[in-house]
C-alpha atoms as a PDB file:
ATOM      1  CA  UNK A   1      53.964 200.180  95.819  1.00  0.00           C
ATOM      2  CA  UNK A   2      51.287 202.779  96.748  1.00  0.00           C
ATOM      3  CA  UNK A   3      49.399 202.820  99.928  1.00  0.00           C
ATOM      4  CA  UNK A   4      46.091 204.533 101.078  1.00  0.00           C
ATOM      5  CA  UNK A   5      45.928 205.203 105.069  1.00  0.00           C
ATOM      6  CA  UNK A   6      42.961 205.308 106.645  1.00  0.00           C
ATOM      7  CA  UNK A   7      43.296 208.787 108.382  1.00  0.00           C
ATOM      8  CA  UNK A   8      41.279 210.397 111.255  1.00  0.00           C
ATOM      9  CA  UNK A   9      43.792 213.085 112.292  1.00  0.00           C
ATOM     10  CA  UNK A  10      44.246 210.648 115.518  1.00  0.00           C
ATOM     11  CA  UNK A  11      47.099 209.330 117.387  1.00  0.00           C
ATOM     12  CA  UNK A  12      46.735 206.077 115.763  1.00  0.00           C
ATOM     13  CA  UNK A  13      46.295 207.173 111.665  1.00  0.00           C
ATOM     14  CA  UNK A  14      49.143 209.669 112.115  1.00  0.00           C
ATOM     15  CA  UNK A  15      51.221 207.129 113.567  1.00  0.00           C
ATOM     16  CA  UNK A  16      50.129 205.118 110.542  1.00  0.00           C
ATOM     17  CA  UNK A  17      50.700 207.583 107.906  1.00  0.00           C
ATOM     18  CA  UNK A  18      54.146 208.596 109.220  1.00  0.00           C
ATOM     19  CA  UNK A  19      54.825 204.551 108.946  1.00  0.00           C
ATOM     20  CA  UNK A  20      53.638 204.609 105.524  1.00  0.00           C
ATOM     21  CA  UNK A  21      55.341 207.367 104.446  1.00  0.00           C
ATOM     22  CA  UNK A  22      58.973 206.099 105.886  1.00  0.00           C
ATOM     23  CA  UNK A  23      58.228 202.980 103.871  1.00  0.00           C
ATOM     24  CA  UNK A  24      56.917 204.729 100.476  1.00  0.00           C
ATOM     25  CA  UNK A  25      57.480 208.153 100.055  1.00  0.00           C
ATOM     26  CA  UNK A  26      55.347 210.868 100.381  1.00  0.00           C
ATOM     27  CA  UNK A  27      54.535 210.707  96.468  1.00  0.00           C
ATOM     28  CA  UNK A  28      53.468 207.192  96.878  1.00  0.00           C
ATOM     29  CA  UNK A  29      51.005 207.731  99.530  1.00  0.00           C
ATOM     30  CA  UNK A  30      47.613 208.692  99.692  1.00  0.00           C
ATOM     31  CA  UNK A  31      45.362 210.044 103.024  1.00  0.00           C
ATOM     32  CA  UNK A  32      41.681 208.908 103.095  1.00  0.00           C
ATOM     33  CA  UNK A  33      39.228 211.166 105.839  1.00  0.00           C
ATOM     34  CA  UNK A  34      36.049 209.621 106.427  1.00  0.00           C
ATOM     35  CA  UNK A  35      33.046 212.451 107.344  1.00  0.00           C
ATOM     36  CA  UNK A  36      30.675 210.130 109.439  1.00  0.00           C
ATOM     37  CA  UNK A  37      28.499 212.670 111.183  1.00  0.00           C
ATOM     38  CA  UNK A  38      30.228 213.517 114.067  1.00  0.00           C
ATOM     39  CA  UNK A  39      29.457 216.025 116.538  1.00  0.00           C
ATOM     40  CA  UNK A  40      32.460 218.126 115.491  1.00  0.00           C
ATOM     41  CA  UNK A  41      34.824 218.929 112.766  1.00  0.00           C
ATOM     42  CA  UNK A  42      38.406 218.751 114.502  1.00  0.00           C
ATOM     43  CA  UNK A  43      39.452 215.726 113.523  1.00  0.00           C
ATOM     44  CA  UNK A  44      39.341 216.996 109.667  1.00  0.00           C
ATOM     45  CA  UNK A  45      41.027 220.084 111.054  1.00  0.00           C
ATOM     46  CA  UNK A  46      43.514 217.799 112.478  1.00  0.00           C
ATOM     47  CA  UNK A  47      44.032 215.593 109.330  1.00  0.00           C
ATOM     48  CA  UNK A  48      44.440 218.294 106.797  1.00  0.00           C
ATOM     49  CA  UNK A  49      47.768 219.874 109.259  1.00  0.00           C
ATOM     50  CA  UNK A  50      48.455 216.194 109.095  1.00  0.00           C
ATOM     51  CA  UNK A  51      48.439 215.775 105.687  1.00  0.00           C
ATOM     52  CA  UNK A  52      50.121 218.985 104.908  1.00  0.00           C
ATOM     53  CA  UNK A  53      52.921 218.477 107.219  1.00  0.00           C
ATOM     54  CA  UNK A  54      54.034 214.979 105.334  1.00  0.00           C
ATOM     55  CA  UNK A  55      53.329 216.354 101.832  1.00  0.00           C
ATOM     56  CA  UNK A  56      50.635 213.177 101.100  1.00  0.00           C
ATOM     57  CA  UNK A  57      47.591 213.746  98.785  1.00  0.00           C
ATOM     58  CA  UNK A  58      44.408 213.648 101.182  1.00  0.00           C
ATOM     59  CA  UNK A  59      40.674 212.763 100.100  1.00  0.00           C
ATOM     60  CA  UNK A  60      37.861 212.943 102.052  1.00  0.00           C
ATOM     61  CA  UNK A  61      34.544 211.763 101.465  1.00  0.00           C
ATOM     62  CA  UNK A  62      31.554 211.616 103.345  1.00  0.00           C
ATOM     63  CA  UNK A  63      29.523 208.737 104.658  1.00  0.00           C
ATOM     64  CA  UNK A  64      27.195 210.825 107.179  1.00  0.00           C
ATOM     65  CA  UNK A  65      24.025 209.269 105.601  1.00  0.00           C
ATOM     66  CA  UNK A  66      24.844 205.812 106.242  1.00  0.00           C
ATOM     67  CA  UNK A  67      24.448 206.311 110.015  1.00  0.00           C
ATOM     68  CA  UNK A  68      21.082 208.354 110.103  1.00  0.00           C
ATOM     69  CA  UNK A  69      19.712 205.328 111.991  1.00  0.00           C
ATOM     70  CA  UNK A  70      21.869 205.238 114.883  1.00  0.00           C
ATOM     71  CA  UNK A  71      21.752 206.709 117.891  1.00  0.00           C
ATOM     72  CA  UNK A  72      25.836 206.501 118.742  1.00  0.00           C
ATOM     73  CA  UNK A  73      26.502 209.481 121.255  1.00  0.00           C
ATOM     74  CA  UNK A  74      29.494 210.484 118.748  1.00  0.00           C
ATOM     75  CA  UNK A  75      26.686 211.901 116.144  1.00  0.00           C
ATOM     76  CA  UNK A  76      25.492 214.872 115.708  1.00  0.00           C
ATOM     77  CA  UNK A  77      21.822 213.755 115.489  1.00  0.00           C
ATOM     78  CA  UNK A  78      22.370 211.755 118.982  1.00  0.00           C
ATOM     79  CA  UNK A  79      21.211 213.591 121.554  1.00  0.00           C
ATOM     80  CA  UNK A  80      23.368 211.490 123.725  1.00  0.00           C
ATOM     81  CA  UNK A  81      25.831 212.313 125.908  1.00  0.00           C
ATOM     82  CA  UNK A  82      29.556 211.413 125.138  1.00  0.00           C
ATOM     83  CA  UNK A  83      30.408 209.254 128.572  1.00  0.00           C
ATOM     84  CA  UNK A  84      33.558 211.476 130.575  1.00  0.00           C
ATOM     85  CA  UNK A  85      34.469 207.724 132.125  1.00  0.00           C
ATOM     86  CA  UNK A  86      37.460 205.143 130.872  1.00  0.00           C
ATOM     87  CA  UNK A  87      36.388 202.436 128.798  1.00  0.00           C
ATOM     88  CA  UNK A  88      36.748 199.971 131.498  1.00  0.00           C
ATOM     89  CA  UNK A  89      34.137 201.813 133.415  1.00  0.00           C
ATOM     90  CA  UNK A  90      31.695 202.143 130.797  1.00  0.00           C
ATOM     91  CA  UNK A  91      32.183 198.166 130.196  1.00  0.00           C
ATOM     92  CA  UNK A  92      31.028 197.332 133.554  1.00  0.00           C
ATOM     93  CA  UNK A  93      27.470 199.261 132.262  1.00  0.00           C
ATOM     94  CA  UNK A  94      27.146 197.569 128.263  1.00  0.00           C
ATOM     95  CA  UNK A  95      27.148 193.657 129.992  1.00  0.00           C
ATOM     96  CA  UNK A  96      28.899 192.757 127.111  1.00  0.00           C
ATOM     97  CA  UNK A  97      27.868 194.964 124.589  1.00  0.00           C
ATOM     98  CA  UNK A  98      30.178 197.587 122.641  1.00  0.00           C
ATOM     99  CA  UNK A  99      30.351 201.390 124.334  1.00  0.00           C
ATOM    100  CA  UNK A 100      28.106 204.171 123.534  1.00  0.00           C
ATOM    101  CA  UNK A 101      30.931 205.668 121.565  1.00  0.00           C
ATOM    102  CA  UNK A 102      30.894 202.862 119.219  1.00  0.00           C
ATOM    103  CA  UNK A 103      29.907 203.742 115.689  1.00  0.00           C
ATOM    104  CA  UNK A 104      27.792 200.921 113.893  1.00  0.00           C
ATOM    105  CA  UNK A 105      30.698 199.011 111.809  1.00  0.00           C
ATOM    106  CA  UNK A 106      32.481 201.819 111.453  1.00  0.00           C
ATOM    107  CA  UNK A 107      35.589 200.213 110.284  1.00  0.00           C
ATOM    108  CA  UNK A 108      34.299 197.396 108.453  1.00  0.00           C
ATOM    109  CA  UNK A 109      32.604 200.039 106.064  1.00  0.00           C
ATOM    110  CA  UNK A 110      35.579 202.615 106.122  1.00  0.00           C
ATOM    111  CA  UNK A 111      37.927 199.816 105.039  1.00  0.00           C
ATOM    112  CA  UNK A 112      35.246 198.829 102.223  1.00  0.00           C
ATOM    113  CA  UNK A 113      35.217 202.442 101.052  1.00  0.00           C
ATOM    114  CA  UNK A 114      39.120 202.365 101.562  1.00  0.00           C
ATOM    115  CA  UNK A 115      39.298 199.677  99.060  1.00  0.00           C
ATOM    116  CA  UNK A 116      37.453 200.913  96.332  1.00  0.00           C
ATOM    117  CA  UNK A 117      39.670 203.836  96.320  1.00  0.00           C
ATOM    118  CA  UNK A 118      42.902 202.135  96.278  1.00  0.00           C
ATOM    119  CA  UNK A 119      41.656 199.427  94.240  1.00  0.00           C
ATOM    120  CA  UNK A 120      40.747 203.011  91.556  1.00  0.00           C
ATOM    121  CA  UNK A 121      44.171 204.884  92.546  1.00  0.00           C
ATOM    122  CA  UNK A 122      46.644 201.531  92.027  1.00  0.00           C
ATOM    123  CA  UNK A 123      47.368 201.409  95.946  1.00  0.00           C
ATOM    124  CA  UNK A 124      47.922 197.933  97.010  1.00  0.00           C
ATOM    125  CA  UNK A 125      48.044 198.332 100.526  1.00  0.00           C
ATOM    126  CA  UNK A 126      45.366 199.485 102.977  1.00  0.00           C
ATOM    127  CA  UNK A 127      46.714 201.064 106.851  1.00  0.00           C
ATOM    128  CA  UNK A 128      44.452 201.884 109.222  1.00  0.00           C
ATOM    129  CA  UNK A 129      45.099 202.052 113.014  1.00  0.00           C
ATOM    130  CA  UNK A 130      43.156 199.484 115.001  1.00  0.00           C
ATOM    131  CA  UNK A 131      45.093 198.902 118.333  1.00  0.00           C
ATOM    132  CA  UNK A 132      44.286 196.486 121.319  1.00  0.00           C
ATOM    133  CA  UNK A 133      43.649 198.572 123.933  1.00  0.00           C
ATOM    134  CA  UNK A 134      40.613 199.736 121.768  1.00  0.00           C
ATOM    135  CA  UNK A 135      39.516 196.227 120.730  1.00  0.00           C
ATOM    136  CA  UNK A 136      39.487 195.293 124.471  1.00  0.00           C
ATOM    137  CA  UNK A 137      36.310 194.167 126.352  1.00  0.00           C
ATOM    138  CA  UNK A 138      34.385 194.430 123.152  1.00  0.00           C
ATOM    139  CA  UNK A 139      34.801 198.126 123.835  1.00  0.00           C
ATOM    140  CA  UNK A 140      35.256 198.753 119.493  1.00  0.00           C
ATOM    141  CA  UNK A 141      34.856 195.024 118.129  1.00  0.00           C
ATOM    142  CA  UNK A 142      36.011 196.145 114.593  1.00  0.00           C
ATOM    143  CA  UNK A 143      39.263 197.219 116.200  1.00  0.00           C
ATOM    144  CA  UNK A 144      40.109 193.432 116.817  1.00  0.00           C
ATOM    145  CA  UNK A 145      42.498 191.001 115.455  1.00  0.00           C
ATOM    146  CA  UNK A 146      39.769 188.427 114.209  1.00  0.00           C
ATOM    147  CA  UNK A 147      38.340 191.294 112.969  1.00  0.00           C
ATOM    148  CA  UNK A 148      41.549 192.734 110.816  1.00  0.00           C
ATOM    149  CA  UNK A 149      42.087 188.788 109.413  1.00  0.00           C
ATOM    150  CA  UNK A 150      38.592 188.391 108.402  1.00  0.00           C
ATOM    151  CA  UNK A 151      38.118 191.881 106.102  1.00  0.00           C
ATOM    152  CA  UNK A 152      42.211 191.370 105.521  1.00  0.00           C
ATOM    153  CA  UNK A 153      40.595 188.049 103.502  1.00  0.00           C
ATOM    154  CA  UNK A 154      37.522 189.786 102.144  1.00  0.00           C
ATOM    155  CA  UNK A 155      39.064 192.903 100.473  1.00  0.00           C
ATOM    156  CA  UNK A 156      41.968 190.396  98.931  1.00  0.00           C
ATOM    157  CA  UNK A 157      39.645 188.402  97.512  1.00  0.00           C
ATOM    158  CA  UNK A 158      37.211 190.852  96.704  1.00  0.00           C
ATOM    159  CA  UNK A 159      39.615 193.208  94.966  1.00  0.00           C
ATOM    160  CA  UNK A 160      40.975 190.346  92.950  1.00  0.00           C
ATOM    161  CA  UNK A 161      43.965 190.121  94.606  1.00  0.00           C
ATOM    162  CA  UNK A 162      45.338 193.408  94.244  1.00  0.00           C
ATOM    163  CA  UNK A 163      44.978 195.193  97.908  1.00  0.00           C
ATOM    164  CA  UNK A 164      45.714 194.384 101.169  1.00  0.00           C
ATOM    165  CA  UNK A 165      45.202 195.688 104.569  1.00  0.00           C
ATOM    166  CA  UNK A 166      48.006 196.384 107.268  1.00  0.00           C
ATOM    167  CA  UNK A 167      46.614 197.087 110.965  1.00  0.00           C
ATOM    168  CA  UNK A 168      50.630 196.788 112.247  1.00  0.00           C
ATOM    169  CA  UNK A 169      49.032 198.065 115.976  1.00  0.00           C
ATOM    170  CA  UNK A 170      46.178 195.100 116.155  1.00  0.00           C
ATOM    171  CA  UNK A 171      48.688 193.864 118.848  1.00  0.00           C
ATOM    172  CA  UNK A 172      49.936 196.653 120.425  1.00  0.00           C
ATOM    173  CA  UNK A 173      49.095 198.996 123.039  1.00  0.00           C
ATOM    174  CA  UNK A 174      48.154 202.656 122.521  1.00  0.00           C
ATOM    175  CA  UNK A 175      51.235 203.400 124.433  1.00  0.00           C
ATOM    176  CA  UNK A 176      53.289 201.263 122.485  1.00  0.00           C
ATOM    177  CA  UNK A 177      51.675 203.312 119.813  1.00  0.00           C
ATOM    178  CA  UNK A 178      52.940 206.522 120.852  1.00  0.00           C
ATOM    179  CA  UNK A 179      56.347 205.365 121.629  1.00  0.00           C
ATOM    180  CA  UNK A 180      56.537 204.052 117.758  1.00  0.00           C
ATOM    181  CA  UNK A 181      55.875 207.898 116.798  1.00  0.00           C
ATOM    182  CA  UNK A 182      58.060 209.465 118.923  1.00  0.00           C
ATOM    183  CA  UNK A 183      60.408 207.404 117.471  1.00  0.00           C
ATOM    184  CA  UNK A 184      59.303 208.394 113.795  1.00  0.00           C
ATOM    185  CA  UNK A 185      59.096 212.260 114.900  1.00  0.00           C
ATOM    186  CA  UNK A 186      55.225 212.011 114.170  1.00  0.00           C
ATOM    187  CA  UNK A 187      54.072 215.676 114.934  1.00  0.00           C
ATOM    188  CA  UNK A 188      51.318 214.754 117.775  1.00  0.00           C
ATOM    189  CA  UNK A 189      50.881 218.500 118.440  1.00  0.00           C
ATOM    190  CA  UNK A 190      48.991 218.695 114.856  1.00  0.00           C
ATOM    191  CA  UNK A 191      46.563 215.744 116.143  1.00  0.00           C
ATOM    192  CA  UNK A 192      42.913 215.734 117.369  1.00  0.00           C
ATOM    193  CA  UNK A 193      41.598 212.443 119.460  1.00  0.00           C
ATOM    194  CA  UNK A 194      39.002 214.088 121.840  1.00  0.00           C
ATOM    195  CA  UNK A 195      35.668 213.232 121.329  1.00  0.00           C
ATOM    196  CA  UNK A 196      34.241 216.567 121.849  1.00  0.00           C
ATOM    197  CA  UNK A 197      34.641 219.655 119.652  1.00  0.00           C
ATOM    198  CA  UNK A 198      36.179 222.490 122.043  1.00  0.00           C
ATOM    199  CA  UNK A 199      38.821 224.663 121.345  1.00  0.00           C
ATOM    200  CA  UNK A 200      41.187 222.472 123.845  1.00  0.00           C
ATOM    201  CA  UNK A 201      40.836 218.570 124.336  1.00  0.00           C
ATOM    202  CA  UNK A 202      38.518 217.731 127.463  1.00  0.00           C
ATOM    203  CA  UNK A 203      40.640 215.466 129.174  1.00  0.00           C
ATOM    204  CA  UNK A 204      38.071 213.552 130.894  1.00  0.00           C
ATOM    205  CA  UNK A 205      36.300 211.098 127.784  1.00  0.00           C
ATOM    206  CA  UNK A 206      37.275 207.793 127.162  1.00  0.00           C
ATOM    207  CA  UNK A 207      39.748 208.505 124.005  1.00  0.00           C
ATOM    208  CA  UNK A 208      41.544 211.589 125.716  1.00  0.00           C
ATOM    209  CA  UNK A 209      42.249 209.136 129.108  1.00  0.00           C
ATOM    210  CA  UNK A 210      43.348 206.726 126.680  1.00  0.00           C
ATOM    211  CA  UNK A 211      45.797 209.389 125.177  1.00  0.00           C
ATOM    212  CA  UNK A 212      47.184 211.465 128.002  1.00  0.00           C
ATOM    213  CA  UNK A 213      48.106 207.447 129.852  1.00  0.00           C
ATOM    214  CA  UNK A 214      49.738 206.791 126.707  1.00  0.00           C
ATOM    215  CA  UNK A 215      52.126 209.490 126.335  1.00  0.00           C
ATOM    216  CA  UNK A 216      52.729 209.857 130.532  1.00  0.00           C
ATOM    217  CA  UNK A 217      53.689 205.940 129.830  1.00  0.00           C
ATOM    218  CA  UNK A 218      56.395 207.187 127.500  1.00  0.00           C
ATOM    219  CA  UNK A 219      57.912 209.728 130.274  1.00  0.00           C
ATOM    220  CA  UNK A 220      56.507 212.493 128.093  1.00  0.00           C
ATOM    221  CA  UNK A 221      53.621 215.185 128.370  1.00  0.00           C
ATOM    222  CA  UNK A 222      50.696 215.055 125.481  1.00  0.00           C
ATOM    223  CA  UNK A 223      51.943 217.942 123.599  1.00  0.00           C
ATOM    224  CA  UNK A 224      48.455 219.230 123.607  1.00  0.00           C
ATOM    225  CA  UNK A 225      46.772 221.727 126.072  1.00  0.00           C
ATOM    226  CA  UNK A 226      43.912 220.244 128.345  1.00  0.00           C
END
């Protein structure tokens, strides 16, 4: 079996990819970076250490001109501010409505793109790192479990039965996350998650709250410097 992980350079995707390499071997495993227009690069930085430290093959493509029409404070045309709050905060502003940070079906098309790439490379399998704590509130609704069945069912069927999709942290926490790689050795100190691009992690937006909770609920510092 070959798999393709869906890879940011994240927590979450390196977690992944040191899961699918444990199960598969580095030779049978294949790292897929998605360009969206973001306002900075690290997270490529971040994937190709990533990559290079587990020996996987790692593509990249980019999908920048898909999202020329919104306004997501995560792109570089958004003039936006990213929110420094947690996500609960910002979900007491949206009434219901996904955060700022939320890129228009962002998963739904990286998966789609993520199939047509296995589907041309022989990978069967599809990992991508959807966890709860992100799905929660409708903070990121394509980081759900309803959402994971339903395009779990779509790329099966559309791919004629040849790929599926494993999200194996739809149910779990982001600390539960990070106590999975610690476990597998995963080397978090080669990882980006901040949503802005300075030369240290800002500590204060809603993904780097999310991260430094997670590791201080393992008994462990976030190996990187805030």
């Amino acid at each position: 079996m070959k798999a393709l992980v869906l890879f940011s350079g994240g927590v979450d995707s390196s977690t992944c990819l040191a899961m699918a390499v444990k199960k598969y071997g580095s030779e049978n495993v294949t790292a897929l970076s998605i360009f969206y227009g973001q306002k900075h690069d690290r997270e490529i930085s971040a994937a190709d250490a990533v990559a290079e430290f587990y020996g996987v093959e790692h593509i990249k493509l980019d999908l920048s001109l898909i999202f020329d029409f919104s306004d997501c404070s995560l792109l570089s045309r958004s003039e936006e501010e990213i929110p420094h709050e947690s996500y609960a905060e910002q979900l007491e502003k949206t009434d219901g409505a996904p955060v700022s940070t939320y890129v228009p079906f962002r998963n739904g098309l990286f998966i789609s793109a993520a199939a047509s790439v296995a589907i041309s490379k022989g990978c069967g399998i599809i990992f991508y790192g959807a966890h709860a704590d992100d799905a929660a509130g409708n903070a990121y609704p394509d980081c759900s479990d309803s959402f994971n069945k339903a395009m779990n069912e779509a790329v099966w069927l559309g791919s004629g039965n040849q790929v599926k999709i494993e999200a194996p942290f739809v149910g779990m926490t982001k600390a539960q996350v990070v106590k999975t790689g610690l476990e597998l050795g995963v080397p978090y100190e080669l990882t980006w998650s901040c949503y802005e691009g300075g030369e240290k992690p800002c500590g204060v937006c809603g993904t780097c709250r999310d991260r430094i909770a997670a590791f201080e609920a393992n008994g462990v510092h976030d190996p990187l410097e805030y």
